[in-house]
PDB file of N, CA and C in Angstrom:
ATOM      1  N   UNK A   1     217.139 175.821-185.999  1.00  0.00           N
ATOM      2  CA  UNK A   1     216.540 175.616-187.302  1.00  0.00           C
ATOM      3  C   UNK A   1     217.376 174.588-188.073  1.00  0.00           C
ATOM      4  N   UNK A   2     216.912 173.678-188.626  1.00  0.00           N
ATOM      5  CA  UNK A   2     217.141 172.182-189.077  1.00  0.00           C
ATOM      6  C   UNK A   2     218.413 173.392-190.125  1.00  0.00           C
ATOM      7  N   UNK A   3     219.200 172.766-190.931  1.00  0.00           N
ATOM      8  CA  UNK A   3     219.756 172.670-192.287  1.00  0.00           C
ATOM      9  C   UNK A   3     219.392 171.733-193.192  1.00  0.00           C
ATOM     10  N   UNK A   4     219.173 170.628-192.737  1.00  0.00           N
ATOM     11  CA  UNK A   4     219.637 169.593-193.724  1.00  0.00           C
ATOM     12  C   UNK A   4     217.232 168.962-194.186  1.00  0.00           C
ATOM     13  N   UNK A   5     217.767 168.896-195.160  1.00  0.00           N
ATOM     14  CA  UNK A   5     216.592 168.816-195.665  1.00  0.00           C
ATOM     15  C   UNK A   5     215.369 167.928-195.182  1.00  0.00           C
ATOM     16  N   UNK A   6     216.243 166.558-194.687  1.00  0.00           N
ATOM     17  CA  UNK A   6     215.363 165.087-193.948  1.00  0.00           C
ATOM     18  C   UNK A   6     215.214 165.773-192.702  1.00  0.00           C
ATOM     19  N   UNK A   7     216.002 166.802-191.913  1.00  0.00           N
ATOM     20  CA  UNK A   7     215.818 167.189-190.587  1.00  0.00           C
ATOM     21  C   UNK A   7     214.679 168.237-190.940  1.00  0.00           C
ATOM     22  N   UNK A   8     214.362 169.238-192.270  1.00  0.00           N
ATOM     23  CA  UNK A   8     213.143 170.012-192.018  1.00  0.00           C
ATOM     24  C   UNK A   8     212.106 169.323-192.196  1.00  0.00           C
ATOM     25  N   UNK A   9     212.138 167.975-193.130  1.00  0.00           N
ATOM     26  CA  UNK A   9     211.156 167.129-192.585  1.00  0.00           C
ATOM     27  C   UNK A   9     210.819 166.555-191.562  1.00  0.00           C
ATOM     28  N   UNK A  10     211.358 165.875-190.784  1.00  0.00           N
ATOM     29  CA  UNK A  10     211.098 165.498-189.574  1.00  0.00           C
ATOM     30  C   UNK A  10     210.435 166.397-188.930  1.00  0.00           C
ATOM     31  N   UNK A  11     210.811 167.756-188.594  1.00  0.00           N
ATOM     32  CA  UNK A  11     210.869 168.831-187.833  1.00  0.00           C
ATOM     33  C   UNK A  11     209.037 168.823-187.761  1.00  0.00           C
ATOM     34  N   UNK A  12     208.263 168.951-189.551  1.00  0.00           N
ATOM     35  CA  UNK A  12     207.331 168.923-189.976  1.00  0.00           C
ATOM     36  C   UNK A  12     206.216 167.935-189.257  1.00  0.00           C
ATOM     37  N   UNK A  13     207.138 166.512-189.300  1.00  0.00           N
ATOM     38  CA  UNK A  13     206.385 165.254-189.233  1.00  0.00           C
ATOM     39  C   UNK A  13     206.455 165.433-187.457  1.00  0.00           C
ATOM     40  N   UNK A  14     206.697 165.914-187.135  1.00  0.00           N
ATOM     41  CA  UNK A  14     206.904 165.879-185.463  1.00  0.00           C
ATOM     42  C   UNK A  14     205.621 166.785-185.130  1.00  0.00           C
ATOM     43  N   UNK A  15     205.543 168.140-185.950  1.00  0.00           N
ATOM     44  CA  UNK A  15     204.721 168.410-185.357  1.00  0.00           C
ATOM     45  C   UNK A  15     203.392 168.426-185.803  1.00  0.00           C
ATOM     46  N   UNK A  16     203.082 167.758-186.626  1.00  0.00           N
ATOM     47  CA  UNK A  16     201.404 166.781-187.066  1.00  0.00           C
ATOM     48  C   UNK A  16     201.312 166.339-185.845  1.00  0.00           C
ATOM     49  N   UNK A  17     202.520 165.084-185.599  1.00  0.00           N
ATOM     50  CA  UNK A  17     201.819 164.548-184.922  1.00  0.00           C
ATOM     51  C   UNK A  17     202.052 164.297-183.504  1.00  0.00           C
ATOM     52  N   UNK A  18     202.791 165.681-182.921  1.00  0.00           N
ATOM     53  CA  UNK A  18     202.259 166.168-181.587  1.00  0.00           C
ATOM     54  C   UNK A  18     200.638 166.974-181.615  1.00  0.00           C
ATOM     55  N   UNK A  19     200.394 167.504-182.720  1.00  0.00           N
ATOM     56  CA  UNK A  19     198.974 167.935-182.954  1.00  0.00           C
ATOM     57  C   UNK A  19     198.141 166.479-182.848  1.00  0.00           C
ATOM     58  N   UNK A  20     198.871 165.515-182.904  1.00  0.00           N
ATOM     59  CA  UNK A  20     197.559 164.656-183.303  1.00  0.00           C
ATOM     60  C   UNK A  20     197.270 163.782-181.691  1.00  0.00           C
ATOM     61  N   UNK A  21     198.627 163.606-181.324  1.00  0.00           N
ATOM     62  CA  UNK A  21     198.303 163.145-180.134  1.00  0.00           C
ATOM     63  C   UNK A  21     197.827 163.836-178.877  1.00  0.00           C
ATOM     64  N   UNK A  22     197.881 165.725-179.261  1.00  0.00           N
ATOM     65  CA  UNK A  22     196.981 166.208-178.191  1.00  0.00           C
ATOM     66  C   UNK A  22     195.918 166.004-178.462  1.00  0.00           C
ATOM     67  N   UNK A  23     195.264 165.629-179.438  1.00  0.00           N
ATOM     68  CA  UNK A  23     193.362 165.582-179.847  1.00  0.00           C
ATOM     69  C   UNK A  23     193.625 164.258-179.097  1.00  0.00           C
ATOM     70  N   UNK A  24     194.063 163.084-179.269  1.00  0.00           N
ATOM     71  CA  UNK A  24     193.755 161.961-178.403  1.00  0.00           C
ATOM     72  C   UNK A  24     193.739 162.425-176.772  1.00  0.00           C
ATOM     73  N   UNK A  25     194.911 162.850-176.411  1.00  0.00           N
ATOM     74  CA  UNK A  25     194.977 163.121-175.157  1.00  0.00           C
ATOM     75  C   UNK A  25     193.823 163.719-174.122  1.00  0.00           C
ATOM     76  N   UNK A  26     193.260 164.880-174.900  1.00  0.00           N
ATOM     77  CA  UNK A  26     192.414 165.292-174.911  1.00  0.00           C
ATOM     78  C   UNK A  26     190.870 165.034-174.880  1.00  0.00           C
ATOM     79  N   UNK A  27     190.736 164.212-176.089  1.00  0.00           N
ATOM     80  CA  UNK A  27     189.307 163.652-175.853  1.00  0.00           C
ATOM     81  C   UNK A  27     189.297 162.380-174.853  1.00  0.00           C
ATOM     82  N   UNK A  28     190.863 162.028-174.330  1.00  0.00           N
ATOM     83  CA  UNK A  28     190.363 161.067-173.274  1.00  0.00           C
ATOM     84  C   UNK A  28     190.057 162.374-172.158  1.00  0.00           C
ATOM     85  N   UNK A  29     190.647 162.695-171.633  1.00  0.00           N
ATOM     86  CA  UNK A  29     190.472 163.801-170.461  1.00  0.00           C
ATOM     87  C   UNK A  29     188.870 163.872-170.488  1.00  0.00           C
ATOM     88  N   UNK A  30     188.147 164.540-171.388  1.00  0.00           N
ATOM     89  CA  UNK A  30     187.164 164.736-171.813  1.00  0.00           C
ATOM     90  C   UNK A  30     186.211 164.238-171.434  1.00  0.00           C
ATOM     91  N   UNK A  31     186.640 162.511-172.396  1.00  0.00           N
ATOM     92  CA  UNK A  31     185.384 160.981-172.043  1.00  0.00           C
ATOM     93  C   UNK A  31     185.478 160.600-170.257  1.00  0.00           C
ATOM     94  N   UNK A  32     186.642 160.879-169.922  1.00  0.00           N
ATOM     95  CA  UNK A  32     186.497 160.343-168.241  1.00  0.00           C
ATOM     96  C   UNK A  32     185.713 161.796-167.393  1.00  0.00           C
ATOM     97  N   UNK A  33     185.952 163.128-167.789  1.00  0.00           N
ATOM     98  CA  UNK A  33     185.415 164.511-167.012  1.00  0.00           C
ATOM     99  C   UNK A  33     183.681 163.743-167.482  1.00  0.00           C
ATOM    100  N   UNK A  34     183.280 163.580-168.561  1.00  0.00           N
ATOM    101  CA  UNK A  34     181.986 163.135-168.957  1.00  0.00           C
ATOM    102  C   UNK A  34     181.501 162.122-167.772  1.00  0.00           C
ATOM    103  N   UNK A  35     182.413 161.092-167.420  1.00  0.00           N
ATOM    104  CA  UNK A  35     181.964 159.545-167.017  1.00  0.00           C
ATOM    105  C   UNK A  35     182.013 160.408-165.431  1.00  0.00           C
ATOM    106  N   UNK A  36     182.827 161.149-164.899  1.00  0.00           N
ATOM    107  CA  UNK A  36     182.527 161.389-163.743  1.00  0.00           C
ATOM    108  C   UNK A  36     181.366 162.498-163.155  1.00  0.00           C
ATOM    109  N   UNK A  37     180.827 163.042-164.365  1.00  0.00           N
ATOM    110  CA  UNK A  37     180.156 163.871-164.518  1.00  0.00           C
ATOM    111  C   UNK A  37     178.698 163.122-164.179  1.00  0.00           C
ATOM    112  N   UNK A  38     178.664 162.145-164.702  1.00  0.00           N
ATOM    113  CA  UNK A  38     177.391 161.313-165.180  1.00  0.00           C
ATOM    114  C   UNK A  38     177.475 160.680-163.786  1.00  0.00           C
ATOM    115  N   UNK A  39     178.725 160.022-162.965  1.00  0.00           N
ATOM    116  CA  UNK A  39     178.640 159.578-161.680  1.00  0.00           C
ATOM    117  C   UNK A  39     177.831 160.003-160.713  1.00  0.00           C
ATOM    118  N   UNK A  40     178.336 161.694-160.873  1.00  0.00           N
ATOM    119  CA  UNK A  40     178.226 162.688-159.721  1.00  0.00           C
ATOM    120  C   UNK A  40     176.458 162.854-160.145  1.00  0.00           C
ATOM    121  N   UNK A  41     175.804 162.821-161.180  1.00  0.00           N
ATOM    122  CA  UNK A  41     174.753 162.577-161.318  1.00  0.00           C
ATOM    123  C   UNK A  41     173.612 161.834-161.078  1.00  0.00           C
ATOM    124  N   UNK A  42     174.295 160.158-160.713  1.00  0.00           N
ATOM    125  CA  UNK A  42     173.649 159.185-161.010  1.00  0.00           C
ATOM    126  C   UNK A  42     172.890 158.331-161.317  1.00  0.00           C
ATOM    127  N   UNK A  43     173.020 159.005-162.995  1.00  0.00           N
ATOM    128  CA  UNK A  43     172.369 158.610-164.117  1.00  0.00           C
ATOM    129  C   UNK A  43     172.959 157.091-164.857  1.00  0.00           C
ATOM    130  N   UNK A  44     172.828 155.785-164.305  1.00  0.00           N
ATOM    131  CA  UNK A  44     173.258 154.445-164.209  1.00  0.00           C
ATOM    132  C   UNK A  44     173.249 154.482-165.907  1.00  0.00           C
ATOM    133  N   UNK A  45     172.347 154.646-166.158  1.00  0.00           N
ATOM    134  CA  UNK A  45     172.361 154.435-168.242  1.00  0.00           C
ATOM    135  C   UNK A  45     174.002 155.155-168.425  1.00  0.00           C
ATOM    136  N   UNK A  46     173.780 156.551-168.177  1.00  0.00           N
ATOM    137  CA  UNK A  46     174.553 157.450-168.696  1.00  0.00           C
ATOM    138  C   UNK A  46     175.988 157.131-168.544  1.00  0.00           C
ATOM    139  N   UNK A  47     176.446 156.653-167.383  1.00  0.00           N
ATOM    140  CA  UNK A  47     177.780 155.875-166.685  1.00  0.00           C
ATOM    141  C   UNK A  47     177.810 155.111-167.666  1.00  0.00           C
ATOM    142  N   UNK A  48     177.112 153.869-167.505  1.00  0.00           N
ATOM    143  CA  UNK A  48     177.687 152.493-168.690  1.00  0.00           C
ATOM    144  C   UNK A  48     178.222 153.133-170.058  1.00  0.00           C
ATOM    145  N   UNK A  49     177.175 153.982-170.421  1.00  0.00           N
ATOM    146  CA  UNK A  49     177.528 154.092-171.881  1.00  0.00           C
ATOM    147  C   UNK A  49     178.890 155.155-171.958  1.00  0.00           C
ATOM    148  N   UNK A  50     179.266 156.335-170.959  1.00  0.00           N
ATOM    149  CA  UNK A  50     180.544 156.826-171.110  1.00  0.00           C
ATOM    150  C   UNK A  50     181.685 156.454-170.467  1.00  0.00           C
ATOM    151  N   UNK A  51     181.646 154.784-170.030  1.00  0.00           N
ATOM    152  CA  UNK A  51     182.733 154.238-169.483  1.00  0.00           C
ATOM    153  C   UNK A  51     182.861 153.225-170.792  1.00  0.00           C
ATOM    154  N   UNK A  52     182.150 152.439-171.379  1.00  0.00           N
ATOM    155  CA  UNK A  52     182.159 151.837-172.689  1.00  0.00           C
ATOM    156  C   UNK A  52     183.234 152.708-173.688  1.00  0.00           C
ATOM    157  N   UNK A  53     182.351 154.420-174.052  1.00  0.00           N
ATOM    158  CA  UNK A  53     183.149 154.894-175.139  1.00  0.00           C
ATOM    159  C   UNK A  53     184.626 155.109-174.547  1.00  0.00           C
ATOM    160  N   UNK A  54     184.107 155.756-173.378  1.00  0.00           N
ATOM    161  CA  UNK A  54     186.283 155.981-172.704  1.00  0.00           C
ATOM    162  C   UNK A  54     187.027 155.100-172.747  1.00  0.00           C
ATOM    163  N   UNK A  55     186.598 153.849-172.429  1.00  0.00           N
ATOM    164  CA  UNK A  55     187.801 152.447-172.780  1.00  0.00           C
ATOM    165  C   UNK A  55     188.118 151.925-173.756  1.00  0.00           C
ATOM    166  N   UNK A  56     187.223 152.281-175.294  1.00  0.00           N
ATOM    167  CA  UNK A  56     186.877 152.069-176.116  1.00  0.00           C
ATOM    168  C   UNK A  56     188.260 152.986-176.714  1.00  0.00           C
ATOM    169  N   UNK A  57     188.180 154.310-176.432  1.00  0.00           N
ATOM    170  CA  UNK A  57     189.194 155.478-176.992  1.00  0.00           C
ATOM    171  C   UNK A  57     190.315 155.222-176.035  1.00  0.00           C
ATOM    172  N   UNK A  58     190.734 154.637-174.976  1.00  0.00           N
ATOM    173  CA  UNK A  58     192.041 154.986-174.491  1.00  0.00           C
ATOM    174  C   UNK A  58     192.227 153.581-174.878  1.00  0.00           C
ATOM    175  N   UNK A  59     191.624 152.489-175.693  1.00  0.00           N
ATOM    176  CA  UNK A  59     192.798 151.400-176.260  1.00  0.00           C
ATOM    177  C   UNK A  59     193.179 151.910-177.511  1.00  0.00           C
ATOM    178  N   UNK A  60     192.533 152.710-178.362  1.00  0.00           N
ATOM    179  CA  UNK A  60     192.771 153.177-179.626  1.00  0.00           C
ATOM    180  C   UNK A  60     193.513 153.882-179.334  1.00  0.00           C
ATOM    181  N   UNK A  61     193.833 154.871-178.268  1.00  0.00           N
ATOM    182  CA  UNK A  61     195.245 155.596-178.241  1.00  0.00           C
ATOM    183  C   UNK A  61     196.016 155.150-177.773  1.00  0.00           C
ATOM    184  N   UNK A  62     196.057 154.073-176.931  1.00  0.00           N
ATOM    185  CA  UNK A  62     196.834 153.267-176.493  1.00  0.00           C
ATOM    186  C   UNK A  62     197.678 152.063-177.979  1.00  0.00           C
ATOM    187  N   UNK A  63     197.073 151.477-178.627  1.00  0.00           N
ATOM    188  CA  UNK A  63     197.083 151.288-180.189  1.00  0.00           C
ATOM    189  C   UNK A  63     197.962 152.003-180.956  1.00  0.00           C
ATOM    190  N   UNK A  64     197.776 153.364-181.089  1.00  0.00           N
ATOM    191  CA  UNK A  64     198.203 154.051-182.040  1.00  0.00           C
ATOM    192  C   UNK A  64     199.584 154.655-181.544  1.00  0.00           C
ATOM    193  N   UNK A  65     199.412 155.033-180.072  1.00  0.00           N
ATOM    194  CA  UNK A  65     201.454 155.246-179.198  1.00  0.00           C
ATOM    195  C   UNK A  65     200.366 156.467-179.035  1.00  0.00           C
ATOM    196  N   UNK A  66     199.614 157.322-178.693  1.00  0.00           N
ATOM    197  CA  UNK A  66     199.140 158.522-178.175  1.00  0.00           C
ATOM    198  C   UNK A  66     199.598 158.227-176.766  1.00  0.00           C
ATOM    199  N   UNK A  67     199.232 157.514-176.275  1.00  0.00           N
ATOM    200  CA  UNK A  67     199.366 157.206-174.594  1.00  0.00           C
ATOM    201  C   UNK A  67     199.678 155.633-174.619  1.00  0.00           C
ATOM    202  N   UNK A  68     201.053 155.576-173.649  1.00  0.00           N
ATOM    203  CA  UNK A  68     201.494 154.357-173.014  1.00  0.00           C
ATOM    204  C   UNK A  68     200.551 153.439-172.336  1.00  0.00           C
ATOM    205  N   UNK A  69     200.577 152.129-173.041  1.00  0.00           N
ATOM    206  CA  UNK A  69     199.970 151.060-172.388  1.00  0.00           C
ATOM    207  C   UNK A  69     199.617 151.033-170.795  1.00  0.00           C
ATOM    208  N   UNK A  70     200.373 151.548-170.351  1.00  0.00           N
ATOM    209  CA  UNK A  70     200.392 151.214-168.659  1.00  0.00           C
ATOM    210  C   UNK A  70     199.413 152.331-168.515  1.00  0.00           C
ATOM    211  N   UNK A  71     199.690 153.929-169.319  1.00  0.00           N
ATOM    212  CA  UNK A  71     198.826 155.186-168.776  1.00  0.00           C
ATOM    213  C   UNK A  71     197.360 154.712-169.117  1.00  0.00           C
ATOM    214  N   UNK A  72     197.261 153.788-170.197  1.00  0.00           N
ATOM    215  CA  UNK A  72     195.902 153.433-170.447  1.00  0.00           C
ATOM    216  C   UNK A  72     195.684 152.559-169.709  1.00  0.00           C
ATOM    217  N   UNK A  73     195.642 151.684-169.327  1.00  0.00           N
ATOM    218  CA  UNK A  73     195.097 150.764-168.096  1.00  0.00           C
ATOM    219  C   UNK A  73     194.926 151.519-167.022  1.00  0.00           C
ATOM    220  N   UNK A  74     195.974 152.052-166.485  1.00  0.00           N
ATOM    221  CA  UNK A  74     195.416 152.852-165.121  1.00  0.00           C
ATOM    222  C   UNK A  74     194.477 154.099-165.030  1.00  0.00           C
ATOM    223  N   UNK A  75     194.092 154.781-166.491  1.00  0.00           N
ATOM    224  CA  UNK A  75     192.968 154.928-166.845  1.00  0.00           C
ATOM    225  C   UNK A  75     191.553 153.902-166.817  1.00  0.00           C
ATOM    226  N   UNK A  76     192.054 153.411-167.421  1.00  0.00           N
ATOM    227  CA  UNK A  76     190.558 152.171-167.401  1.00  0.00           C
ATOM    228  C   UNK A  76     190.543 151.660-166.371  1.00  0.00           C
ATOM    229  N   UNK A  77     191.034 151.596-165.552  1.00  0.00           N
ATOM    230  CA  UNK A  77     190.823 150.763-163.674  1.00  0.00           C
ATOM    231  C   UNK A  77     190.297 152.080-163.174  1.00  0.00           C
ATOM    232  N   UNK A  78     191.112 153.449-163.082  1.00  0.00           N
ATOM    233  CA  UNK A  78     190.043 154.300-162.617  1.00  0.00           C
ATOM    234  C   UNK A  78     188.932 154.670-163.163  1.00  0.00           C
ATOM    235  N   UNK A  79     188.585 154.517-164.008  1.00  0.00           N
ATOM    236  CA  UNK A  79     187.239 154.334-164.694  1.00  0.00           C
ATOM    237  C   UNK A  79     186.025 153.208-164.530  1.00  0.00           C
ATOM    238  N   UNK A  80     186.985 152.183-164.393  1.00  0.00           N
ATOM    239  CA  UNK A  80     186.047 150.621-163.657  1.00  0.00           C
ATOM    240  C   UNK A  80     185.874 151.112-162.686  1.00  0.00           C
ATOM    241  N   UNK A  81     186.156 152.085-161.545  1.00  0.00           N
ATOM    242  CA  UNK A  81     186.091 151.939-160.114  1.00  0.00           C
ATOM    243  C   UNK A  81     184.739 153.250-160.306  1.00  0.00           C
ATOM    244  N   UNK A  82     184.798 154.269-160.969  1.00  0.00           N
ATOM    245  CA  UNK A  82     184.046 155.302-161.049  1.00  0.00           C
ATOM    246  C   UNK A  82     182.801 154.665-161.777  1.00  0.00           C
ATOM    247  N   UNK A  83     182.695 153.726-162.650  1.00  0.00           N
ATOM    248  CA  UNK A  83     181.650 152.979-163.294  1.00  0.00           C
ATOM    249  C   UNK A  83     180.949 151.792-161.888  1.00  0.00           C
ATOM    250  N   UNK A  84     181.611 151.234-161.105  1.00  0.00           N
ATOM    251  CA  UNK A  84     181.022 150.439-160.106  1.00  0.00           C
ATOM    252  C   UNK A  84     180.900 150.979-159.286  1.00  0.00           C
ATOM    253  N   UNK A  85     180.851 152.052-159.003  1.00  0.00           N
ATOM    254  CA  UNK A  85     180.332 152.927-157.717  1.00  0.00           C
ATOM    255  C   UNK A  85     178.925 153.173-157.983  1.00  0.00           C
ATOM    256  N   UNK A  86     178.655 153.236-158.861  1.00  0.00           N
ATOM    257  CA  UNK A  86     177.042 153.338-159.332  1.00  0.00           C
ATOM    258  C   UNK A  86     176.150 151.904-159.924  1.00  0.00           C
ATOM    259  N   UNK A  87     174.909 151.994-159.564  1.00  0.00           N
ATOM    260  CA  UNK A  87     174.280 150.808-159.621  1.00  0.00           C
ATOM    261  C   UNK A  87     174.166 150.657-160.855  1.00  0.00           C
ATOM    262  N   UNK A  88     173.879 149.149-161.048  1.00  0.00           N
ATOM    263  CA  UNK A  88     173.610 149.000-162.474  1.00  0.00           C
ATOM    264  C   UNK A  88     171.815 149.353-163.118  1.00  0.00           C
ATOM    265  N   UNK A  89     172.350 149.705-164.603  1.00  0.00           N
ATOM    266  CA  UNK A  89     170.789 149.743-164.915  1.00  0.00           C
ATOM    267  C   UNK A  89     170.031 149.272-165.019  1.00  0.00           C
ATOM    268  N   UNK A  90     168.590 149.052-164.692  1.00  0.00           N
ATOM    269  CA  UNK A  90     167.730 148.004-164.753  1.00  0.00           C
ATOM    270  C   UNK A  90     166.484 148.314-165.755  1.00  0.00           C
ATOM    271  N   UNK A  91     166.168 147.126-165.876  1.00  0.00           N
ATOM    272  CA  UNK A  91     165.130 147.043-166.860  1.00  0.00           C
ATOM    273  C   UNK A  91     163.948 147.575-166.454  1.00  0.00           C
ATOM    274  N   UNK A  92     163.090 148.298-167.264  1.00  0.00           N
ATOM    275  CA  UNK A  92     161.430 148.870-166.940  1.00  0.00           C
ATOM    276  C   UNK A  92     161.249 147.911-166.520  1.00  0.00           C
ATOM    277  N   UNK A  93     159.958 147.352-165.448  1.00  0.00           N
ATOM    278  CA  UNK A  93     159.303 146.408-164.990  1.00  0.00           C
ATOM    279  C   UNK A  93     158.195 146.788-165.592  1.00  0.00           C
ATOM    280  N   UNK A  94     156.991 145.632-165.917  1.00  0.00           N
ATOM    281  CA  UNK A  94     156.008 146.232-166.642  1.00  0.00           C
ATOM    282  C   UNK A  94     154.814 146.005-165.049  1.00  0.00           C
ATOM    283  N   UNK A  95     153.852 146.968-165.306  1.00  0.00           N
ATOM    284  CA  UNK A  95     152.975 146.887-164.108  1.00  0.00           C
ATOM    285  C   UNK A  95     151.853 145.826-164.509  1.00  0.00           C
ATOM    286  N   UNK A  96     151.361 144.964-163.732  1.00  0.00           N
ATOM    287  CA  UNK A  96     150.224 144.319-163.963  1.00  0.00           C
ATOM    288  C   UNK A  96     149.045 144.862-162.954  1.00  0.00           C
ATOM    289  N   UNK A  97     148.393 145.425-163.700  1.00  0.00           N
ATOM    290  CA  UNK A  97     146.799 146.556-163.173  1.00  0.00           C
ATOM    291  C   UNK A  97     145.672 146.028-163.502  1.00  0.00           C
TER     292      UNK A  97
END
């Protein structure tokens, strides 16, 4: 237990924001269980759009110090590889009848 007054602050400020960086940590886990979810499905819409938001959130935590630059890239490469395993989406074709 701290004594000194700047140390019960710290003590405080430490643990915000270990609270804050498990919600990042977390909702990445989350956005990639989603993107592989949608793989194992292969629902081509559904992939693009939860490999977009996951890379989208592991540069913002990557940004903010939640997760190390390097842990975020090698996130987003396994995520490029789980996103190109599935075809891309294509446009309705319209029928001519």
């Amino acid at each position: 237990m701290p004594n000194i007054r700047q140390q019960e602050k710290r003590v405080r400020q430490a643990s915000r924001q270990r609270i804050e960086n498990l919600r990042w940590r977390s909702t990445a886990k989350t956005l990639m269980r989603r993107l592989r979810n949608a793989a194992e499905q292969g629902d081509a819409a559904t992939v693009t759009a939860s490999h977009r938001e996951l890379v989208s959130w592991l540069d913002k935590a990557a940004s903010r110090g939640s997760l190390h630059k390097n842990t975020a890239a090698r996130r987003k490469a396994q995520a490029a590889r789980i996103a190109a395993s599935q075809p891309e989406p294509t446009a309705p074709t319209k029928s001519t009848k």
